[in-house]
Protein backbone atom coordinates (compact mmCIF):
# COMPACT_ATOMS: atom_id res chain seq x y z
CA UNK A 1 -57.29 -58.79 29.25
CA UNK A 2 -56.97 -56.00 31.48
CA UNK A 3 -59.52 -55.05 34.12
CA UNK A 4 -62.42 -53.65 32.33
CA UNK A 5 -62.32 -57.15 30.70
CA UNK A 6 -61.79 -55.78 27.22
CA UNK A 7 -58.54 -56.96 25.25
CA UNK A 8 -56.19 -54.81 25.08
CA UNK A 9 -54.10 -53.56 22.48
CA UNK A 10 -50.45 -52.11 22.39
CA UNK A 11 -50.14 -48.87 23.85
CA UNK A 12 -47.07 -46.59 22.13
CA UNK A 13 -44.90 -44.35 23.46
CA UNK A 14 -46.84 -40.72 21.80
CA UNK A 15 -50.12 -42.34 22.97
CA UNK A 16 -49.06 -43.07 26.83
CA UNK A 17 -46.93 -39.90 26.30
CA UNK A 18 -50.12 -37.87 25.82
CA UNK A 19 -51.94 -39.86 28.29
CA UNK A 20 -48.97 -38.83 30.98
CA UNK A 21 -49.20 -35.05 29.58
CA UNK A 22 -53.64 -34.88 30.42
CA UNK A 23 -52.60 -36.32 33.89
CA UNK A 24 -50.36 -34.13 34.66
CA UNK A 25 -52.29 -30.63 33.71
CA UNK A 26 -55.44 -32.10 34.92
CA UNK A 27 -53.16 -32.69 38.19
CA UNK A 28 -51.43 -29.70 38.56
CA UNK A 29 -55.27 -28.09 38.37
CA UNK A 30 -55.43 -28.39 41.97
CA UNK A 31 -51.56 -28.51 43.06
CA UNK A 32 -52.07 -32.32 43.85
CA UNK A 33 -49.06 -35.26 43.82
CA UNK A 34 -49.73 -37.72 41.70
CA UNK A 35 -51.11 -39.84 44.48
CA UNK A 36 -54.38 -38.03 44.09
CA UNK A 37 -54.83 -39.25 40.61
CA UNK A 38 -57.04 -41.53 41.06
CA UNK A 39 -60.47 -39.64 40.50
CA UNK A 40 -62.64 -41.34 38.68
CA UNK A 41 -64.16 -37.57 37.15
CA UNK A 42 -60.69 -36.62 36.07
CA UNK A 43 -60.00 -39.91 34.36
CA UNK A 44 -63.34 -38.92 32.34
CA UNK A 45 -62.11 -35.75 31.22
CA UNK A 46 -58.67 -37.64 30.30
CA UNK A 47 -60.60 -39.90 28.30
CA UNK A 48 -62.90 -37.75 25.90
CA UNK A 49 -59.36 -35.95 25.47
CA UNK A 50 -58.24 -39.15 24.15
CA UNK A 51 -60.84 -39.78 21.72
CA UNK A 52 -60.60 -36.66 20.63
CA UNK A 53 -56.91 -36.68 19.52
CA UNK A 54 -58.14 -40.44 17.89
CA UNK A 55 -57.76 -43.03 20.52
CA UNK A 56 -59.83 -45.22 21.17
CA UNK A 57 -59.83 -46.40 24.73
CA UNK A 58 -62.06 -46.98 27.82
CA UNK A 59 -61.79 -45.35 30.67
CA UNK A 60 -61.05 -48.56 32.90
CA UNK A 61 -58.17 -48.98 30.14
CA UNK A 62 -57.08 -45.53 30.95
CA UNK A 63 -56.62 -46.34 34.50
CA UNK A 64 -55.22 -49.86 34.43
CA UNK A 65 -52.26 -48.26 32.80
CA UNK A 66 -52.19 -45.14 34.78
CA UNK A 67 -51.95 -48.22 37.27
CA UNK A 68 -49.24 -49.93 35.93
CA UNK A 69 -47.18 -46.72 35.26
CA UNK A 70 -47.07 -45.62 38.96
CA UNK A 71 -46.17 -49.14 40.11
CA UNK A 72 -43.57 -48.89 38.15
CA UNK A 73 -42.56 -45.53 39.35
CA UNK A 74 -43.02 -46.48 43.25
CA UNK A 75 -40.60 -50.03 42.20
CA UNK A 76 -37.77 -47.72 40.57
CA UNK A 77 -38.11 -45.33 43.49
CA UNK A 78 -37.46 -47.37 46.02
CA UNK A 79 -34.29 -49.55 44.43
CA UNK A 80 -32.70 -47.04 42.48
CA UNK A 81 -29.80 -48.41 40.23
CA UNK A 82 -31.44 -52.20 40.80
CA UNK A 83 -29.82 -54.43 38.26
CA UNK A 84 -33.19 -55.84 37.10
CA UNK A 85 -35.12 -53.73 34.52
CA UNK A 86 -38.76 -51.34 35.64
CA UNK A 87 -40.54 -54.34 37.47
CA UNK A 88 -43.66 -53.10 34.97
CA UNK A 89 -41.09 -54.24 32.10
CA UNK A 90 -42.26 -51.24 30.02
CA UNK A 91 -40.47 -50.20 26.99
CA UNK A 92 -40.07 -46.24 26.60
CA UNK A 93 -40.05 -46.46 30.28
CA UNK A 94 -36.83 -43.88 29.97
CA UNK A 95 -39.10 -41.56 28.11
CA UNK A 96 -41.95 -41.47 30.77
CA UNK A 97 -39.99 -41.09 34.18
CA UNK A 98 -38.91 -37.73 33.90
CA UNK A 99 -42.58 -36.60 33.51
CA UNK A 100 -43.69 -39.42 36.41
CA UNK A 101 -41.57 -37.50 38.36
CA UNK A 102 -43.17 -34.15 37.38
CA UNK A 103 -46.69 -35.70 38.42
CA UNK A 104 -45.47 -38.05 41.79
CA UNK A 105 -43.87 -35.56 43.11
CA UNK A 106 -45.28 -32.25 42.42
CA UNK A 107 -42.41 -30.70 40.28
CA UNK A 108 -41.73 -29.84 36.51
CA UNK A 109 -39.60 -32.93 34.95
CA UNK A 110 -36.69 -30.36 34.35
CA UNK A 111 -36.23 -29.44 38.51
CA UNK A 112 -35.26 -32.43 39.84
CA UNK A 113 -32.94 -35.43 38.83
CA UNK A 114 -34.73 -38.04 36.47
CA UNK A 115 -35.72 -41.32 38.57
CA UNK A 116 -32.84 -43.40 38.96
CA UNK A 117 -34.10 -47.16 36.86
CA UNK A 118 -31.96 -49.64 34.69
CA UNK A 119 -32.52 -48.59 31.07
CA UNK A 120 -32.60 -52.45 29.87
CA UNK A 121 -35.99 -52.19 28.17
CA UNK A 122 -35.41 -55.71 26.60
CA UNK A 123 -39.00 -58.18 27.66
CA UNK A 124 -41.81 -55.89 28.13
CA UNK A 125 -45.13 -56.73 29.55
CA UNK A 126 -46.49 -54.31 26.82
CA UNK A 127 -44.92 -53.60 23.50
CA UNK A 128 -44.67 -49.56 22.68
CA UNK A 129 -44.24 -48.56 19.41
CA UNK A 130 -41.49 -45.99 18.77
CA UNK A 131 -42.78 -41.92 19.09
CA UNK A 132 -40.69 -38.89 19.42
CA UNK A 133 -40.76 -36.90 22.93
CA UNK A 134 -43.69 -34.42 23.42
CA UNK A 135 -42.65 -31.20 24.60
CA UNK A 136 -43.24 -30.71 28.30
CA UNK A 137 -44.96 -27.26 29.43
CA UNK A 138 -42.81 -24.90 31.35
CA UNK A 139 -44.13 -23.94 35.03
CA UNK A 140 -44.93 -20.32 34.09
CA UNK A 141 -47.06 -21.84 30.82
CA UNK A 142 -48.82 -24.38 32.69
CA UNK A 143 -51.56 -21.94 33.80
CA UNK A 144 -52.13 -21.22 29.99
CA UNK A 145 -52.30 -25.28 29.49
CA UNK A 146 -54.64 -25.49 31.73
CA UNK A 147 -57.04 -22.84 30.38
CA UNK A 148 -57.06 -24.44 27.37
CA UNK A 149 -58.22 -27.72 28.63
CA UNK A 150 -60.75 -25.65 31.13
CA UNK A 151 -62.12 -24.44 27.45
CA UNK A 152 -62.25 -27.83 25.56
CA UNK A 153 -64.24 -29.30 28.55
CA UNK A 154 -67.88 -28.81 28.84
CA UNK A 155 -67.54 -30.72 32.16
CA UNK A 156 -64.83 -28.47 33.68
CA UNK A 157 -66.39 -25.45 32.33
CA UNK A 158 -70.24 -26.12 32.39
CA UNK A 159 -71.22 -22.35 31.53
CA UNK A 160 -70.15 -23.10 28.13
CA UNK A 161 -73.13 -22.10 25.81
CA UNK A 162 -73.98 -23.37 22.18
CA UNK A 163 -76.29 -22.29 19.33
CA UNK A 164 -77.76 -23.44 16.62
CA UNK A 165 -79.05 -20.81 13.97
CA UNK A 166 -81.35 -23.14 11.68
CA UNK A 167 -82.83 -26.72 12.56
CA UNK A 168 -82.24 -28.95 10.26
CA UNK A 169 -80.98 -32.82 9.99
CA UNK A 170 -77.25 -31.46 10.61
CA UNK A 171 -77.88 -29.29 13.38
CA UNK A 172 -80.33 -31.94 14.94
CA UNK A 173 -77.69 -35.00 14.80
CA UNK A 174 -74.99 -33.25 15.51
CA UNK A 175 -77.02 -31.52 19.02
CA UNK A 176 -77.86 -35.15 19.55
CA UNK A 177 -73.76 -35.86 19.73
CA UNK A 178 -73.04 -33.15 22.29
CA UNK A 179 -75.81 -33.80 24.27
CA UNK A 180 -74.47 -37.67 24.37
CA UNK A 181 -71.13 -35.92 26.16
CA UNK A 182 -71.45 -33.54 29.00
CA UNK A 183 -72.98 -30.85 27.79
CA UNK A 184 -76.56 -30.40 29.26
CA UNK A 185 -79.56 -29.31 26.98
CA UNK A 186 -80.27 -25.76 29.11
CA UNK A 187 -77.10 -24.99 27.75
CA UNK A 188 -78.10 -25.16 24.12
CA UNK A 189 -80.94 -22.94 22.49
CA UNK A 190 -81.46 -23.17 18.78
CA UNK A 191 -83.64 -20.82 16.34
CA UNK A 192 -85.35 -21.13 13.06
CA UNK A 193 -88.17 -19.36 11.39
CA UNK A 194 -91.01 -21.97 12.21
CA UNK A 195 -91.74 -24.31 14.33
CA UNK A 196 -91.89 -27.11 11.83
CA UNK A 197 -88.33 -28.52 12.88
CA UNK A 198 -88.29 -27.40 16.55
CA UNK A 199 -90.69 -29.89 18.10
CA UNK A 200 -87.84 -32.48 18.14
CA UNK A 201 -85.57 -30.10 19.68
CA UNK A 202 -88.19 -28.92 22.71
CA UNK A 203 -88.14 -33.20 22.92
CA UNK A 204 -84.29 -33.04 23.84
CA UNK A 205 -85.20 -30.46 26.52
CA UNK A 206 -83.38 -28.27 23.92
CA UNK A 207 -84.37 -24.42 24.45
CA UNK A 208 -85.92 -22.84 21.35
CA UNK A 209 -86.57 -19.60 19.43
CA UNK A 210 -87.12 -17.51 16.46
CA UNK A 211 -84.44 -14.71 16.72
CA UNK A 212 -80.95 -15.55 15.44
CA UNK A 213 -79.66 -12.66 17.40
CA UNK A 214 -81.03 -14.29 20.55
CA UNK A 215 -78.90 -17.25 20.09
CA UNK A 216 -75.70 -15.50 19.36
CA UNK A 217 -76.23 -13.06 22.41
CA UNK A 218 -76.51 -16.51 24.81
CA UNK A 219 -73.59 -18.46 23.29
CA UNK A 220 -70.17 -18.79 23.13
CA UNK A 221 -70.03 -21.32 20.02
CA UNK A 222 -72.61 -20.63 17.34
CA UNK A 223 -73.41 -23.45 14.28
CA UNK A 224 -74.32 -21.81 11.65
CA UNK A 225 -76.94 -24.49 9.97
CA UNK A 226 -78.49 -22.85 7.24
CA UNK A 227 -78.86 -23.66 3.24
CA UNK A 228 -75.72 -22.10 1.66
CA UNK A 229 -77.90 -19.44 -0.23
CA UNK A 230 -79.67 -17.79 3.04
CA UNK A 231 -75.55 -17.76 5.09
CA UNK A 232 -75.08 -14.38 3.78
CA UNK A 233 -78.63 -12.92 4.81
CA UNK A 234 -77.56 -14.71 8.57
CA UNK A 235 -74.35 -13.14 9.03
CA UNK A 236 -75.42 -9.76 8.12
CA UNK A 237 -78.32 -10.30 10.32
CA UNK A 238 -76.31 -11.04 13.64
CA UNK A 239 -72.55 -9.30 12.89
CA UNK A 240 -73.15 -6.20 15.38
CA UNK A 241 -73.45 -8.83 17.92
CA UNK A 242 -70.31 -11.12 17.57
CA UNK A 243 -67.71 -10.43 19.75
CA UNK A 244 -64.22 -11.92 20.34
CA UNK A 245 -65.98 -14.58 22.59
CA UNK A 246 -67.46 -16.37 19.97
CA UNK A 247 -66.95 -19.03 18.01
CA UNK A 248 -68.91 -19.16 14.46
CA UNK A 249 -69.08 -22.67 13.03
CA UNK A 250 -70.67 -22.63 9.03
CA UNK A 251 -71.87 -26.12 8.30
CA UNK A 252 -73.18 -25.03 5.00
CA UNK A 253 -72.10 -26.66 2.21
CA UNK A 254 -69.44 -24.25 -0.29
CA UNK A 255 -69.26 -21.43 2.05
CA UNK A 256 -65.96 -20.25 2.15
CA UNK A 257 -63.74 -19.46 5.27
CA UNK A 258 -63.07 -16.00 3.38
CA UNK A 259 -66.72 -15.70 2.89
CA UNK A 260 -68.19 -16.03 6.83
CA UNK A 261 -64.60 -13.58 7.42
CA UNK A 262 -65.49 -10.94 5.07
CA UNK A 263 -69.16 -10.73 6.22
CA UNK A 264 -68.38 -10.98 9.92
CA UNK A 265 -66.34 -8.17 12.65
CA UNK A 266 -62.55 -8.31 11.64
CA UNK A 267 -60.91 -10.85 13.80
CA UNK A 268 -63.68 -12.96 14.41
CA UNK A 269 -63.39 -16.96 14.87
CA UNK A 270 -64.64 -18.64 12.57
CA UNK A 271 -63.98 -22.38 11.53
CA UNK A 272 -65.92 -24.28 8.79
CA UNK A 273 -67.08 -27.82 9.54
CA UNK A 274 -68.59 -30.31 7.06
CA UNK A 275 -70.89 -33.12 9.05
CA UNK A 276 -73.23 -35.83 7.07
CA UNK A 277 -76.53 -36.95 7.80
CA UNK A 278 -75.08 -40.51 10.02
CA UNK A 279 -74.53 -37.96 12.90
CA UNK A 280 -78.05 -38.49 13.90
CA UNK A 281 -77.13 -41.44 15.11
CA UNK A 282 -73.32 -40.74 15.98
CA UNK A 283 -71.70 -42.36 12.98
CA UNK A 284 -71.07 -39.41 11.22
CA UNK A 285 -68.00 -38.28 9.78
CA UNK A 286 -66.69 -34.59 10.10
CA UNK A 287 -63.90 -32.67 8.42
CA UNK A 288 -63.68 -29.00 9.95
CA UNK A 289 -60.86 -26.13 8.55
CA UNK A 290 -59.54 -23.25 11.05
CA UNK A 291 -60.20 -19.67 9.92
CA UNK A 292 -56.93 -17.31 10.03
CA UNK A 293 -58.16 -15.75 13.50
CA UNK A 294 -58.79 -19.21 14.85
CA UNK A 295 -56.69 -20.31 17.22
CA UNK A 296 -55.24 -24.58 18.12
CA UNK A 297 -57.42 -24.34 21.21
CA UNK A 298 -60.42 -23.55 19.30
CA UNK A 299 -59.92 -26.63 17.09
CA UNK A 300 -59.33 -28.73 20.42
CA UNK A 301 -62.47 -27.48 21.78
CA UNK A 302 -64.36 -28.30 18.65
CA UNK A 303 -63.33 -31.93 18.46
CA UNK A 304 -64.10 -32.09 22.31
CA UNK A 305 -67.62 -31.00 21.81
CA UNK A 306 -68.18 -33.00 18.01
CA UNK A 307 -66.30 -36.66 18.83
CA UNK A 308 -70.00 -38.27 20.35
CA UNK A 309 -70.95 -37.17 16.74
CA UNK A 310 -68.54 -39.96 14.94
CA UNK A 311 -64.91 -39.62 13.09
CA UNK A 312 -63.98 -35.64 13.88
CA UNK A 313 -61.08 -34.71 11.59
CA UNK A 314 -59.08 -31.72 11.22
CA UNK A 315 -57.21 -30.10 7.73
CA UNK A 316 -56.66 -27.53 5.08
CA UNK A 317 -60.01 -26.01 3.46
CA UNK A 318 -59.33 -27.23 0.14
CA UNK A 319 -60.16 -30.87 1.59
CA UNK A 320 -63.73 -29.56 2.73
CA UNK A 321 -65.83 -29.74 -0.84
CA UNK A 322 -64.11 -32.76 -1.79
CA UNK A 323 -65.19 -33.99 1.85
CA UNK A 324 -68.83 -32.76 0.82
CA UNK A 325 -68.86 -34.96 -2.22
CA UNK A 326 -66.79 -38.11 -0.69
CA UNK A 327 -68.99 -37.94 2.72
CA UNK A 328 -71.59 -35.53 2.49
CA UNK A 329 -73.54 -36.71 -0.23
CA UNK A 330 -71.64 -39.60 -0.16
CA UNK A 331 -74.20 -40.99 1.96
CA UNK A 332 -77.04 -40.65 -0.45
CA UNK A 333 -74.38 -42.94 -3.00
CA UNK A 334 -74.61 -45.97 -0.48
CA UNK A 335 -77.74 -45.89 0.13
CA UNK A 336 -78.66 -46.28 -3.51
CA UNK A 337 -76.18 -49.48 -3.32
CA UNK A 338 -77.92 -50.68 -0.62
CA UNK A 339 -81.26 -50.18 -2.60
CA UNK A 340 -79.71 -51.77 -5.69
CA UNK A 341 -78.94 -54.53 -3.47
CA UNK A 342 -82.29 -54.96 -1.80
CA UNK A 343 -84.16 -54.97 -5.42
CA UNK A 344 -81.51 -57.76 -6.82
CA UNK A 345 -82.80 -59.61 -4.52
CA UNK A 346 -86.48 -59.08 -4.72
CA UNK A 347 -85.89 -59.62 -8.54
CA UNK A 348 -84.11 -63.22 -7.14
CA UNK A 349 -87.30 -63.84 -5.01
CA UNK A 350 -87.33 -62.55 -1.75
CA UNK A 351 -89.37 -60.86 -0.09
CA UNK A 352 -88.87 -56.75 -0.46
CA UNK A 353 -88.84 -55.96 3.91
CA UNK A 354 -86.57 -59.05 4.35
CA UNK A 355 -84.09 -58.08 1.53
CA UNK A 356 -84.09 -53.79 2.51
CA UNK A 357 -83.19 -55.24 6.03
CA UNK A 358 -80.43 -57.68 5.03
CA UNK A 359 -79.12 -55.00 2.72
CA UNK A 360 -78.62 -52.02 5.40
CA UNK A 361 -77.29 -54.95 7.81
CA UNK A 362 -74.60 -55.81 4.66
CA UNK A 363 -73.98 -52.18 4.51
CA UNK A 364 -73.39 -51.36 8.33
CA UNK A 365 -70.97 -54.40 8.56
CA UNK A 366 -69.18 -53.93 5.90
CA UNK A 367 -68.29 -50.71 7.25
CA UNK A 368 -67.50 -51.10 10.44
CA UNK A 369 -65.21 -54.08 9.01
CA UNK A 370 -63.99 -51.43 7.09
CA UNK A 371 -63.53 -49.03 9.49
CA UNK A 372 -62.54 -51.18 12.08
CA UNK A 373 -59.53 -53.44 10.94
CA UNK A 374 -57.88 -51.01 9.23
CA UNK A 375 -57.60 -52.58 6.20
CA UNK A 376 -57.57 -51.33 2.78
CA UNK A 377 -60.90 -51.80 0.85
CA UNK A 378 -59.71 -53.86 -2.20
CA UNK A 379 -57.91 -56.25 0.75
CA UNK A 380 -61.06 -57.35 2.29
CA UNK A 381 -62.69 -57.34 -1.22
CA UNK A 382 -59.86 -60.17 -1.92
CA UNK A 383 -60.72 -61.73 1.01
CA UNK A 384 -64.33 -62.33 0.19
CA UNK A 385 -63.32 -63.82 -3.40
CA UNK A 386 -62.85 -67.55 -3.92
CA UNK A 387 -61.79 -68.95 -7.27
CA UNK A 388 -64.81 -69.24 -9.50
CA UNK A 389 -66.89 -68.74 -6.45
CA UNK A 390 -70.36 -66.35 -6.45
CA UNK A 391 -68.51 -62.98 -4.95
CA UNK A 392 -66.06 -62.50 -8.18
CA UNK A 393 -69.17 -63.69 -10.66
CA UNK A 394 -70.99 -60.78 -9.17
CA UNK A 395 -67.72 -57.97 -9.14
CA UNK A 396 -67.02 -59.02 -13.11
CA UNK A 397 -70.94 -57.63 -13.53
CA UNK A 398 -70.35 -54.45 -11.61
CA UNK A 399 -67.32 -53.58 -13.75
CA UNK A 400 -68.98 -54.17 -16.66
CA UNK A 401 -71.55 -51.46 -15.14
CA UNK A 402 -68.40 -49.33 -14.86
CA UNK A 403 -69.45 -48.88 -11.09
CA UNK A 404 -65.87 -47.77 -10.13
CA UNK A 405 -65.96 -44.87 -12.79
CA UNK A 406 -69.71 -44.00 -12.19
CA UNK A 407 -68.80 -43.59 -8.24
CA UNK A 408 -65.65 -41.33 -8.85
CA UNK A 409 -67.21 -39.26 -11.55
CA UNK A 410 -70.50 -38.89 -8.88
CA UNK A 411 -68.19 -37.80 -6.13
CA UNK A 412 -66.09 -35.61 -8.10
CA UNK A 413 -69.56 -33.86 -9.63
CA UNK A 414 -70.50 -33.15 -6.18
CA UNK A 415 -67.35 -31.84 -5.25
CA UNK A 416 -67.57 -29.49 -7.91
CA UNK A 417 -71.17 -28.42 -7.15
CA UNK A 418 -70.07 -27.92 -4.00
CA UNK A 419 -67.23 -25.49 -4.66
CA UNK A 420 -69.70 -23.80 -7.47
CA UNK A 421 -72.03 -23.21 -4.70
CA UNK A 422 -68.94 -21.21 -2.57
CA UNK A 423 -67.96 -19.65 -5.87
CA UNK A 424 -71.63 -18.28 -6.03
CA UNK A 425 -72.26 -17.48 -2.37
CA UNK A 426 -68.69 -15.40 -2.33
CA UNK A 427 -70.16 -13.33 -5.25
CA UNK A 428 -73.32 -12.35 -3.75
CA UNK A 429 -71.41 -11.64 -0.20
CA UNK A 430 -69.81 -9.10 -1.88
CA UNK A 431 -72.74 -7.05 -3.81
């Protein structure tokens, strides 16, 4: 156990690599030795950095081996060439020093001679996975680090300002996310047409109105959260007034990267992000693609500000439809299982609340058992089974259903709605 009380799990060497890398730029911030990393704010920001490059970890697990790494650091300091191994006993220890060094005493890893410790690595306390060496910013680029995390950070940059240009379900759950992070509501605005949708916005403490241009003037990353058809009318609306500042997110479904550049200023930022409707309540899962003028630090700042919204992932565009029909409307194809489910057992005899509840309860663990252990679906589908038992009685009728082949056909049919719909909206860009 380690001293949050939760159980912990083996670190590797990229992970405590990148952990060592945060710590040190957040350090070198304010020209501090490592001796001053100890603040409990900084350990914050290391930690949504975490979770946003996909570890999960606390923040008292952060620490504890923050903790363990400078004891080892202070040990091989002060009995260089001991014949005994790093009195932590941590393997990759040879790979971290250099940079320990960097942070303990105030110099890049390169200036000084590398921390004199026996390279036995043989009995750790902690088993590290293998990793290859991340590369180490130069003194004269660690200004230009540090911007970049300054950028990604609501908290170390809190005039950051966000907009939403339509209120619907996505724009709501996924201004639900940020607000669950740092970000504080005066710093989000949001417009639509009516005030049908706004009410739970003002209820936020959200700041609302009914010019699009509005929002884009006061922000610095703008979600564009309209229906794929009215995208077009948007951009032409508030293009005079996008500058190089901004950031314009499209979270409508088929609308091209080429599309928002062609009908936006040339160079402008643009990045196309897919959510689904479980970001309301922080379980969502989001795909996002890069336009050509976007830049890494723009995708880092993304994730920063989306990971209280659920499983933030980064890649090519062609993966964004086919993430529309897996996840987008993917939802709506689970919860018509979990109907199915409910009513085979009302049909069985119980009662319709009681079986609806039990069904979204099979549903939610499932996937966080899922999700969780790692574990490929048909494994814990085999792990259910017994011989002749209920579980297989009940697959043998969904095959005969042909559930499999109904489910792939009903993704791939939204998948190629959804690039019909960019096909379409591309067209009428151009007239």
């Amino acid at each position: 156990m380690d001293e949050s009380g939760v159980k912990k799990q083996n670190w590797d060497v990229k992970e405590t690599e990148l952990l060592l890398e945060i710590l040190k730029e957040l350090d070198m911030k304010k020209c501090l030795d490592g001796r001053k990393v100890r603040n409990s704010r900084l350990f914050k920001v290391a930690h949504r950095r975490m979770t946003a490059a996909g570890y999960r970890r606390s923040v008292d697990q952060l620490k504890f081996r923050w903790k363990l790494l400078k004891s080892a650091y202070y040990k091989c300091k002060r009995a260089p060439g001991a014949p005994e191994p790093a009195p932590a006993r941590i393997q990759g220890w040879r790979r971290y020093e250099r940079t320990m060094a960097a942070i303990m005493e105030s110099r890049h890893p390169r200036a000084g001679a590398a921390v004199d410790c026996d390279r036995d690595d043989a009995g750790t306390e902690e088993s590290d996975g293998g990793g290859s060496m991340l590369h180490w910013p130069q003194p004269d680029n660690a200004t230009q680090s540090l911007d970049v995390i300054i950028k990604m950070d609501p908290e170390m940059d809190s005039q950051l300002k966000i907009g939403f240009i339509g209120a619907g379900n996505m724009a709501y759950g996924i201004t639900k996310g940020i607000l669950s992070g740092n970000v504080l509501p005066v710093n989000i605005k949001v417009s639509a047409p009516s005030l049908r949708n706004l009410g739970r916005f003002q209820e936020l403490g959200v700041s609302i109105t009914h010019s699009n241009v509005e929002v884009v003037c006061g922000s610095d990353v703008v979600f564009v959260a309209v229906k794929p058809h009215l995208v077009p009318l948007v951009l032409n609306e508030i293009s005079q007034h996008v500058t190089d500042r901004h950031i314009i997110v499209s979270v409508a479904a088929g609308i091209t990267l080429a599309t928002l550049e062609e009908l936006l200023p040339e160079n402008s930022v643009t990045v196309r992000l897919m959510p689904n409707l479980p970001c309301m309540v922080q379980e969502g899962a989001l795909l996002f693609a890069r336009g050509s003028h976007a830049k890494e630090e723009d995708g880092a700042l993304l994730r920063s500000l989306l990971h209280h919204c659920g499983l933030v992932e980064e890649g090519p565009e062609a993966w964004i439809d086919i993430h529309t029909g897996l996840s987008g409307s993917g939802v709506a194809f689970v919860y018509l299982f979990a109907e199915a489910l409910a009513e085979g057992a009302v049909k069985m005899g119980m009662p319709s609340a009681l079986a609806h509840s039990i069904a979204s309860q099979t549903v939610l663990g499932a996937g966080r058992l899922l999700r969780d252990t790692g574990k490929h679906p048909a494994q814990l589908r085999s792990e259910v089974c017994t011989p002749g038992g209920t579980t297989i009685y009940g697959l043998h009728a969904l095959e005969q259903g042909g559930v499999r082949a109904s489910t792939m056909n009903a993704v791939e049919s939204a998948t190629e709605r959804a690039r019909e719909l960019g096909r379409k909206s591309a067209a009428e860009g151009r007239k």
